[in-house]
C-alpha atoms as a PDB file:
ATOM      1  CA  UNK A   1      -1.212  42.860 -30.508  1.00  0.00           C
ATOM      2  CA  UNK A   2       1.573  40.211 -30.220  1.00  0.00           C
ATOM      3  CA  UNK A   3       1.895  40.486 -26.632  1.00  0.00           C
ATOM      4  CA  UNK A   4      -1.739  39.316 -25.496  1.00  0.00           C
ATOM      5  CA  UNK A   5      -1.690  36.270 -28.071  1.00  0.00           C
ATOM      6  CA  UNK A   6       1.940  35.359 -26.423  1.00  0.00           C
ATOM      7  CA  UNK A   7       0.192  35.692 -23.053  1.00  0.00           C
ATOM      8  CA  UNK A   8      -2.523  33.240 -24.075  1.00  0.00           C
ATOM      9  CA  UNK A   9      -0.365  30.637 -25.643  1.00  0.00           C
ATOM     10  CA  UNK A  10       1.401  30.900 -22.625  1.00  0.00           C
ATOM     11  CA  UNK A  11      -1.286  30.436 -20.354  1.00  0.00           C
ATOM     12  CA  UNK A  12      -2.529  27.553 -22.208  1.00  0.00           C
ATOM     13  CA  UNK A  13       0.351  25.581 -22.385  1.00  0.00           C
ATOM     14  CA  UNK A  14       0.597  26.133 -18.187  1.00  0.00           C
ATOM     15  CA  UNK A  15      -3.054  24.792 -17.832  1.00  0.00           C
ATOM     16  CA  UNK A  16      -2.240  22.210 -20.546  1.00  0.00           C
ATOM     17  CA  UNK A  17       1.088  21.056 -18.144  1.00  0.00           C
ATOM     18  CA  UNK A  18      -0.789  21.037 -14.478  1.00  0.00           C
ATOM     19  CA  UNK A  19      -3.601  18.988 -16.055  1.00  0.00           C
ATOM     20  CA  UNK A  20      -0.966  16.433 -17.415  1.00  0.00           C
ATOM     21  CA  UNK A  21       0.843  16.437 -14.398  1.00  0.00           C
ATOM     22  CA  UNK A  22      -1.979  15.546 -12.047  1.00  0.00           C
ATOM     23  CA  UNK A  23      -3.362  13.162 -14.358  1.00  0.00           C
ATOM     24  CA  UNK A  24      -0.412  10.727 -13.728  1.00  0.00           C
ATOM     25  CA  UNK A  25      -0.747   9.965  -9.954  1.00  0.00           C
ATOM     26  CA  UNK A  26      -3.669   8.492  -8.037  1.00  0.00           C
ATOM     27  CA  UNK A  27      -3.907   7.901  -4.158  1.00  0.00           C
ATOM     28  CA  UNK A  28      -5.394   5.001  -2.390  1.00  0.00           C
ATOM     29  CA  UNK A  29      -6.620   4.377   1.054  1.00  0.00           C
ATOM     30  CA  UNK A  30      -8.459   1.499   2.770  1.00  0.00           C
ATOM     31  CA  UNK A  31      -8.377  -0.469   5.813  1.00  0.00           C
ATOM     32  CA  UNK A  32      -6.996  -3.575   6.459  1.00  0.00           C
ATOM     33  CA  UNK A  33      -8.829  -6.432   8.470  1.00  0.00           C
ATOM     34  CA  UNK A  34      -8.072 -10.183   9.987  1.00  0.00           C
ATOM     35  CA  UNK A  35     -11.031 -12.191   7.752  1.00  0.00           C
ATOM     36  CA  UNK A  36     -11.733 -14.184  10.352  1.00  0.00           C
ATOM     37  CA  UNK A  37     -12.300 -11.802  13.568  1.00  0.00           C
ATOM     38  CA  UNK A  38     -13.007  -8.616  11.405  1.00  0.00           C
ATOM     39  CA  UNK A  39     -10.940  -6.559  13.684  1.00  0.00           C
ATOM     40  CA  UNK A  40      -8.404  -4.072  12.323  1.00  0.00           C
ATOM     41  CA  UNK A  41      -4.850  -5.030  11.600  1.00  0.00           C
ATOM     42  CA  UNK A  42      -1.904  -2.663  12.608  1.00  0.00           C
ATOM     43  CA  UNK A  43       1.501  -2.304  10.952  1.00  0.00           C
ATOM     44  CA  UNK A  44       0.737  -4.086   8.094  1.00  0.00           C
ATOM     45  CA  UNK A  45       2.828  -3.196   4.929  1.00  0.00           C
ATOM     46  CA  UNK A  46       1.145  -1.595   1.611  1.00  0.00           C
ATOM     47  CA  UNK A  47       3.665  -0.837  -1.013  1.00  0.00           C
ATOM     48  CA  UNK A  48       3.770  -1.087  -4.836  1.00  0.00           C
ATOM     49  CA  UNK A  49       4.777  -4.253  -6.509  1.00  0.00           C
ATOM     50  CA  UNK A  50       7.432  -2.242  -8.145  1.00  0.00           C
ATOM     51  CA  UNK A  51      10.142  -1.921  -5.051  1.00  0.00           C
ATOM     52  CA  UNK A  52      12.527   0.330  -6.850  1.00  0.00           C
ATOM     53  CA  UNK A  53      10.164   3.224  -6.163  1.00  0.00           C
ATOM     54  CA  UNK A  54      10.196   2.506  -2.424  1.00  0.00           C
ATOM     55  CA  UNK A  55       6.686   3.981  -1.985  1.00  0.00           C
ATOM     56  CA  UNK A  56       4.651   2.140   0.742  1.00  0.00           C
ATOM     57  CA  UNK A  57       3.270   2.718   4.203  1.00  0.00           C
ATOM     58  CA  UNK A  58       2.473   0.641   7.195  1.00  0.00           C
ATOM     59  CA  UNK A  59      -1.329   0.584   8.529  1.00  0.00           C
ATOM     60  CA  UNK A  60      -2.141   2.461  11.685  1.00  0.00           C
ATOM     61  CA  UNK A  61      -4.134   0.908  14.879  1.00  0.00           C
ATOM     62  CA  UNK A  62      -7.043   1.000  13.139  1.00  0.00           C
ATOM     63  CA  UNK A  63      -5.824  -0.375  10.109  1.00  0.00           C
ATOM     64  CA  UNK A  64      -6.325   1.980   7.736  1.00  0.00           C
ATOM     65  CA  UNK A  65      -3.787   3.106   5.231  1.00  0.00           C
ATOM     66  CA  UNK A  66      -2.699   6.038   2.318  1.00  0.00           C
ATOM     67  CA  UNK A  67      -1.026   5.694  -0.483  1.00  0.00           C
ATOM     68  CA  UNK A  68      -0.695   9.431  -1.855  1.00  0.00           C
ATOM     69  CA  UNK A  69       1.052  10.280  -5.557  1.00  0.00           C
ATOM     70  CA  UNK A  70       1.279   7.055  -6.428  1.00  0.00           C
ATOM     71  CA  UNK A  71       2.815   7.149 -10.842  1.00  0.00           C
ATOM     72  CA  UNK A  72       0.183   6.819 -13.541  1.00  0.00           C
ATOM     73  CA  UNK A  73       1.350   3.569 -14.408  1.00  0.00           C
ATOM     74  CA  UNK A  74       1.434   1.911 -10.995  1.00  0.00           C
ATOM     75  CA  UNK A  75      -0.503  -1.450 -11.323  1.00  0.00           C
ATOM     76  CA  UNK A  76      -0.441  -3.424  -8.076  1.00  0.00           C
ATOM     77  CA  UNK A  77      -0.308  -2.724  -4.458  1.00  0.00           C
ATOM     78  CA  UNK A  78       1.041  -5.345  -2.338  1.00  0.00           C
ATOM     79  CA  UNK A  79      -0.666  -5.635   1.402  1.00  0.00           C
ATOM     80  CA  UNK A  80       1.677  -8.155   3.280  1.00  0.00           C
ATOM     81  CA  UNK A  81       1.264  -9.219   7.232  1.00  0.00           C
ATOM     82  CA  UNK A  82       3.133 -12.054   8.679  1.00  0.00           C
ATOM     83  CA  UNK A  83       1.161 -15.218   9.048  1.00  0.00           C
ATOM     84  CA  UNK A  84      -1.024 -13.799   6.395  1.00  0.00           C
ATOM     85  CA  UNK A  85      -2.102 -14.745   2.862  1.00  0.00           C
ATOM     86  CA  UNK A  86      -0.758 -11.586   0.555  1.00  0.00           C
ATOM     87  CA  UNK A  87      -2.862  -9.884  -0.900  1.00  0.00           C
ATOM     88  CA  UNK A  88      -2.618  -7.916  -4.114  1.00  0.00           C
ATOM     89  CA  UNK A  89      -4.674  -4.934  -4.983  1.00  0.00           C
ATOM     90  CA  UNK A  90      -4.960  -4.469  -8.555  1.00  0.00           C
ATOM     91  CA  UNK A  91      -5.066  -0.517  -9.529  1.00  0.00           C
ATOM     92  CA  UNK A  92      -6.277  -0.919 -13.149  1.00  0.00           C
ATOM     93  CA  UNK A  93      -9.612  -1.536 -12.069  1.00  0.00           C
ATOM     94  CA  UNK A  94     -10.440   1.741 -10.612  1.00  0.00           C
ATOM     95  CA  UNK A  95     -11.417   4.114 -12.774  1.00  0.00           C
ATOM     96  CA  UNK A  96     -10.805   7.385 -11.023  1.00  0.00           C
ATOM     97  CA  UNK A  97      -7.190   9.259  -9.299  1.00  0.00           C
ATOM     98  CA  UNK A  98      -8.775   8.726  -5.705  1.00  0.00           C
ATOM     99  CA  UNK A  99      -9.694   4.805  -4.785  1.00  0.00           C
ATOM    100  CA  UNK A 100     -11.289   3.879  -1.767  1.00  0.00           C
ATOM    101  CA  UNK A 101     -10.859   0.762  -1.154  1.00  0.00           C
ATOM    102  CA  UNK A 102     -12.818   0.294   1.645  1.00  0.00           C
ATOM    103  CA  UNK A 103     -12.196  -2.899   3.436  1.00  0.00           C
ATOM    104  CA  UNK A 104      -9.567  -5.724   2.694  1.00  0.00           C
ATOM    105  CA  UNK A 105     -10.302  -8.911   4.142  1.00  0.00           C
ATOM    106  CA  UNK A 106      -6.450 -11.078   5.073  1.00  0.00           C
ATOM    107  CA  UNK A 107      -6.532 -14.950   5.217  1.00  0.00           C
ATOM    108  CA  UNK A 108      -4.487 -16.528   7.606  1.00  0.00           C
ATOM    109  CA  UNK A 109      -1.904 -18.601   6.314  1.00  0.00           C
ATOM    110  CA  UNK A 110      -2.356 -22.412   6.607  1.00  0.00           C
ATOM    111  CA  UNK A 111      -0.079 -24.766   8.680  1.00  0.00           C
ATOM    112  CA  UNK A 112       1.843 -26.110   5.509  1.00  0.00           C
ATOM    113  CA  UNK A 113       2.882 -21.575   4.310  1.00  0.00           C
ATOM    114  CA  UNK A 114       3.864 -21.369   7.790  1.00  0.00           C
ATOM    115  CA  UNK A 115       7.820 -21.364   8.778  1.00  0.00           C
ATOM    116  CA  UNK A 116       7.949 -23.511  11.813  1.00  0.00           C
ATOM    117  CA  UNK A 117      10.567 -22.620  14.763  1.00  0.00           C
ATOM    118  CA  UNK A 118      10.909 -24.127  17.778  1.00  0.00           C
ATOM    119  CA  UNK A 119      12.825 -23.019  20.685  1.00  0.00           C
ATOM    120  CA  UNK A 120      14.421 -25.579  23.802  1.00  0.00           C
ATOM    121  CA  UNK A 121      15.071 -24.024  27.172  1.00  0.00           C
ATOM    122  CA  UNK A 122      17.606 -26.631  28.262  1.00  0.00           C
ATOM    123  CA  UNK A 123      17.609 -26.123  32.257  1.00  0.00           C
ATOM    124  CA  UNK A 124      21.321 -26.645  33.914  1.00  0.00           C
ATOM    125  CA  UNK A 125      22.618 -27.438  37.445  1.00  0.00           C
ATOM    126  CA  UNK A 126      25.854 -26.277  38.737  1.00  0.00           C
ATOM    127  CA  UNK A 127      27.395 -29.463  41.058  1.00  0.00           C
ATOM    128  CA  UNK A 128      28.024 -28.845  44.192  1.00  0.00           C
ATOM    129  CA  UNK A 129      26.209 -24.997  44.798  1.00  0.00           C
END
C-alpha cells in the first residue's frame, strides 16, 4: 500500500521540478533592420545586459537572431552595431517564455556619437632612382 503512494509523491515532485525548471528561461528571436533603408543588418551583436553570463549571438545575413534559455530573471537585451544608436530590448514586457520580436528598427548614429579617424597617405620619392 506504501509503495504506490511513494510512487506518486515521487512522480509529483518530478512533474513539480520540470515545470519549475522550464519556467525560468525564455527565448527570443527577431530581426534586425537599418531604419532608414529597411534592409537587414548582418553581424550585429544581441547579448544580455548582464555580461557575466556571456550569452549573446550575432545576426545572420538576413538579420535575424535567437536568443535560446535565456534565465528567468534576464531583463534587457542589448542589440549593438557600429555606427548605430543601441538599442535595448526590454524582456519584462513580454508576457510569455517565447518573444517574437519581430522587427527592430537601428538609428544611425549622428556626426557628434561618431569617433572620427582620419588616415594620410604621405607619398615619398627616393633621389636619384
Amino acid at each position: 500500500m506504501k509503495t504506490p503512494l511513494i510512487l506518486l509523491n515521487l512522480f509529483m515532485i518530478s512533474c513539480l521540478i520540470a515545470t519549475a525548471g522550464s519556467a525560468q528561461t525564455s527565448n527570443v528571436y527577431g530581426k534586425v533592420m537599418d531604419k532608414e533603408t529597411h534592409k537587414p543588418l548582418y553581424g550585429v551583436s544581441v547579448c544580455l545586459e548582464d555580461d557575466q553570463l556571456g550569452i549573446g549571438t550575432i545576426t545572420n545575413k538576413d538579420g535575424e537572431f535567437r536568443l535560446w534559455n535565456l534565465p528567468g530573471d534576464s531583463l534587457n537585451v542589448l542589440i549593438r552595431c557600429d555606427g548605430y544608436e543601441t538599442y535595448v530590448l526590454d524582456l519584462s514586457t513580454f508576457s510569455s517564455s517565447s518573444q517574437d520580436v519581430k522587427e527592430i528598427y537601428l538609428e544611425t548614429k549622428t556626426n557628434q556619437d561618431q569617433k572620427q579617424t582620419s588616415l594620410r597617405l604621405l607619398s615619398t620619392k627616393k633621389e636619384g632612382k
